[in-house]
N, C-alpha and C. Protein backbone atom coordinates (compact mmCIF):
# COMPACT_ATOMS: atom_id res chain seq x y z
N UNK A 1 79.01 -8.93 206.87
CA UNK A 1 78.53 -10.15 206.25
C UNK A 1 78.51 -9.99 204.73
N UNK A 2 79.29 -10.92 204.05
CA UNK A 2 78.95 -10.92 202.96
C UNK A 2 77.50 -11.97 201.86
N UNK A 3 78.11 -11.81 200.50
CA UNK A 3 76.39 -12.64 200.11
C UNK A 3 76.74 -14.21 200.33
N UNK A 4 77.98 -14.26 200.42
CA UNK A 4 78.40 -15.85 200.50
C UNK A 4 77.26 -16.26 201.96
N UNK A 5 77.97 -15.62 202.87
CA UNK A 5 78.13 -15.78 204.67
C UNK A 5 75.56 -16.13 204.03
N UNK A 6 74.99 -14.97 203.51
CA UNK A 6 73.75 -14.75 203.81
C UNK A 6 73.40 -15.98 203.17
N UNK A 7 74.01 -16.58 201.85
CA UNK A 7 73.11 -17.31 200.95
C UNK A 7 73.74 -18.98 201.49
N UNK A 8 74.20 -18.89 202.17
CA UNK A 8 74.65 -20.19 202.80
C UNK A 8 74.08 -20.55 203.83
N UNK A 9 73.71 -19.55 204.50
CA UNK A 9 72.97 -19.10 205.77
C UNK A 9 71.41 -20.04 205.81
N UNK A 10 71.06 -19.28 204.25
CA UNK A 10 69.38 -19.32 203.81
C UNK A 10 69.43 -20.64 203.01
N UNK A 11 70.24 -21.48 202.37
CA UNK A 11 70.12 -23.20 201.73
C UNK A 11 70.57 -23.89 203.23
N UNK A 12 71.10 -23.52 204.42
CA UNK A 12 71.13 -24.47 205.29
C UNK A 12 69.83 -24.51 206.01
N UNK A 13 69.30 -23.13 206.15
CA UNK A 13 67.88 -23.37 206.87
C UNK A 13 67.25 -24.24 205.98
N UNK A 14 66.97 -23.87 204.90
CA UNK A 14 65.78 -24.57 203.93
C UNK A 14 66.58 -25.95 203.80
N UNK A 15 67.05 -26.69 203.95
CA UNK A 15 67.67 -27.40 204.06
C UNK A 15 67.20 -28.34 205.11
N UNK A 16 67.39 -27.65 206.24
CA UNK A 16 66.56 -28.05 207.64
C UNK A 16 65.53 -28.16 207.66
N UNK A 17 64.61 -27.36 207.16
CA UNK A 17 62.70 -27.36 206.60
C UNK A 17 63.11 -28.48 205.61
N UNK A 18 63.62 -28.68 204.58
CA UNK A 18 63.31 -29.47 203.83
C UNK A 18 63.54 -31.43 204.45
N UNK A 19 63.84 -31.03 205.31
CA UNK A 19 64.50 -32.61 205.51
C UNK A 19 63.63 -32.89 206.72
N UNK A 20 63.07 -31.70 207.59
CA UNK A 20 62.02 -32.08 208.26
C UNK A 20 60.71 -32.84 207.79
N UNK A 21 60.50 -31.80 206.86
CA UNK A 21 59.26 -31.90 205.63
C UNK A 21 59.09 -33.31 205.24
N UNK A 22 60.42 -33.89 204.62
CA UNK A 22 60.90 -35.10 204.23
C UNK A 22 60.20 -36.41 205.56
N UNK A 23 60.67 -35.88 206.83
CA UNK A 23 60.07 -36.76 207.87
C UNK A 23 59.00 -36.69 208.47
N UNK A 24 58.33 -35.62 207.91
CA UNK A 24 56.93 -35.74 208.23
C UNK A 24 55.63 -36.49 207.45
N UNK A 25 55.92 -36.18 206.16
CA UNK A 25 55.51 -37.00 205.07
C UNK A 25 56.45 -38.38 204.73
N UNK A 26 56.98 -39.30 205.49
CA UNK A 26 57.63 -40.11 205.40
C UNK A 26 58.59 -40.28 203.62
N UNK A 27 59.54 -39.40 203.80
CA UNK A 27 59.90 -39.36 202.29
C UNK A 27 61.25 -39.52 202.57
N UNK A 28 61.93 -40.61 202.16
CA UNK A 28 63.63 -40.21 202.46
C UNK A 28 64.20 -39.93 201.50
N UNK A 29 63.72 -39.46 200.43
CA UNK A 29 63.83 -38.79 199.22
C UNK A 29 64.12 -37.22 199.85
N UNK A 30 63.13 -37.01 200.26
CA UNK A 30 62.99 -35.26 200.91
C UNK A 30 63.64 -35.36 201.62
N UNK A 31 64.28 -36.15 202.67
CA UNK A 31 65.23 -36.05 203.99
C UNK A 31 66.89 -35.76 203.17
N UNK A 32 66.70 -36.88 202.45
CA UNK A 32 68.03 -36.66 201.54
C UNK A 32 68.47 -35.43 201.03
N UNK A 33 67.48 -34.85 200.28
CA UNK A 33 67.94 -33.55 199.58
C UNK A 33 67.51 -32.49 201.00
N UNK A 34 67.22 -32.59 201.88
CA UNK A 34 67.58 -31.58 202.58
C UNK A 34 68.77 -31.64 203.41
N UNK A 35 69.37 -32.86 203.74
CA UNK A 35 70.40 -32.78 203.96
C UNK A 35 71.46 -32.27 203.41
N UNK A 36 71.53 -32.68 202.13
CA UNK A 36 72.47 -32.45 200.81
C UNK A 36 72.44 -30.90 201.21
N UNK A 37 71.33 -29.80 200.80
CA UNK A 37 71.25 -28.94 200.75
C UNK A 37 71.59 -27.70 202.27
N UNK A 38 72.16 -28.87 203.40
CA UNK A 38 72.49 -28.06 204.68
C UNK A 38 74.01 -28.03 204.49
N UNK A 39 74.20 -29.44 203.65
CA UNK A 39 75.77 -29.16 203.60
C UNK A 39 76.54 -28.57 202.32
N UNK A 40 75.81 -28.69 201.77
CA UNK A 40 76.50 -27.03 201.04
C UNK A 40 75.68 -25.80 201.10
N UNK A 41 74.51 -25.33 202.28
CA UNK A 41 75.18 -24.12 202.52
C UNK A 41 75.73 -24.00 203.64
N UNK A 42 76.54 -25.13 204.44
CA UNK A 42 77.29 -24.86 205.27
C UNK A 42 78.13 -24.54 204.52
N UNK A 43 78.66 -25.25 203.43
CA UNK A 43 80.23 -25.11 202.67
C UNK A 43 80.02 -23.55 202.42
N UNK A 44 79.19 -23.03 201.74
CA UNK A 44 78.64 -21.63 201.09
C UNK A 44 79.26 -20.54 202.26
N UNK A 45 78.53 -20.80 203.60
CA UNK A 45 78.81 -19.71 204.62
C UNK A 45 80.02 -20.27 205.09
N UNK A 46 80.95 -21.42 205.26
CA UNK A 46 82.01 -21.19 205.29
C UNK A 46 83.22 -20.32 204.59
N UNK A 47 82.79 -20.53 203.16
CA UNK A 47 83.87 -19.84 202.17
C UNK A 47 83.51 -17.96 202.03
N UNK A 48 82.31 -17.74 202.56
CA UNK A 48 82.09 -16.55 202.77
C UNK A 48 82.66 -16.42 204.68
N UNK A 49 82.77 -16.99 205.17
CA UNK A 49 83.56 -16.39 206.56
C UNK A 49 85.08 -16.33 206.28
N UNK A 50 85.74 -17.37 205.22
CA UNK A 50 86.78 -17.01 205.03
C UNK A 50 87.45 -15.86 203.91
N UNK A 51 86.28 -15.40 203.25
CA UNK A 51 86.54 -14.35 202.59
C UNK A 51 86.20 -12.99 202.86
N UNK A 52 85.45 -12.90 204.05
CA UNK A 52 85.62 -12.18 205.18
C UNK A 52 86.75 -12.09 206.12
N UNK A 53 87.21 -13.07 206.71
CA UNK A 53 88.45 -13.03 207.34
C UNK A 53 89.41 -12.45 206.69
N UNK A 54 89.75 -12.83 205.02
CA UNK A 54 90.82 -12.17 204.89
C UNK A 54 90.67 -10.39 204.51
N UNK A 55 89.66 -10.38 203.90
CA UNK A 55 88.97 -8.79 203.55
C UNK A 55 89.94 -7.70 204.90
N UNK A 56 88.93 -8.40 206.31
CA UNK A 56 89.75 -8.24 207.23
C UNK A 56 90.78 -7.82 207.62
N UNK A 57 91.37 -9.09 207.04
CA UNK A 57 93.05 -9.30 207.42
C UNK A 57 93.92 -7.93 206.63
N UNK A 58 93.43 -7.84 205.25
CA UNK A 58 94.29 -6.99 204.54
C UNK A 58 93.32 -5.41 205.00
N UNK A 59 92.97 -5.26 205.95
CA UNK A 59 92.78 -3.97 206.33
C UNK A 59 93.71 -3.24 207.31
């Protein structure tokens, strides 16, 4: 695992807390930015699985 794969990992969770958070305190302000914030660290741990893959590849 690289830091991409971990830190993409850790803004999609908080991401998820944050947008819960957002619907518990009726805020779609907070729902918003936790969404925002699941999808780029999905993007995050994607570009770290593919820079893993190739690490990989050229072994």
């Amino acid at each position: 695992m690289n830091k991409d794969q971990v830190k993409g990992a850790v803004k999609d969770a908080a991401g998820k807390v944050q947008q819960k958070a957002g619907e518990l305190i009726d805020s779609p302000e907070q729902q918003a930015k936790g969404v925002a914030k699941q999808v780029e660290g999905k993007a995050q741990k994607n570009a770290g699985d593919v820079k893993e893959a190739i690490k990989d590849a050229t072994k």
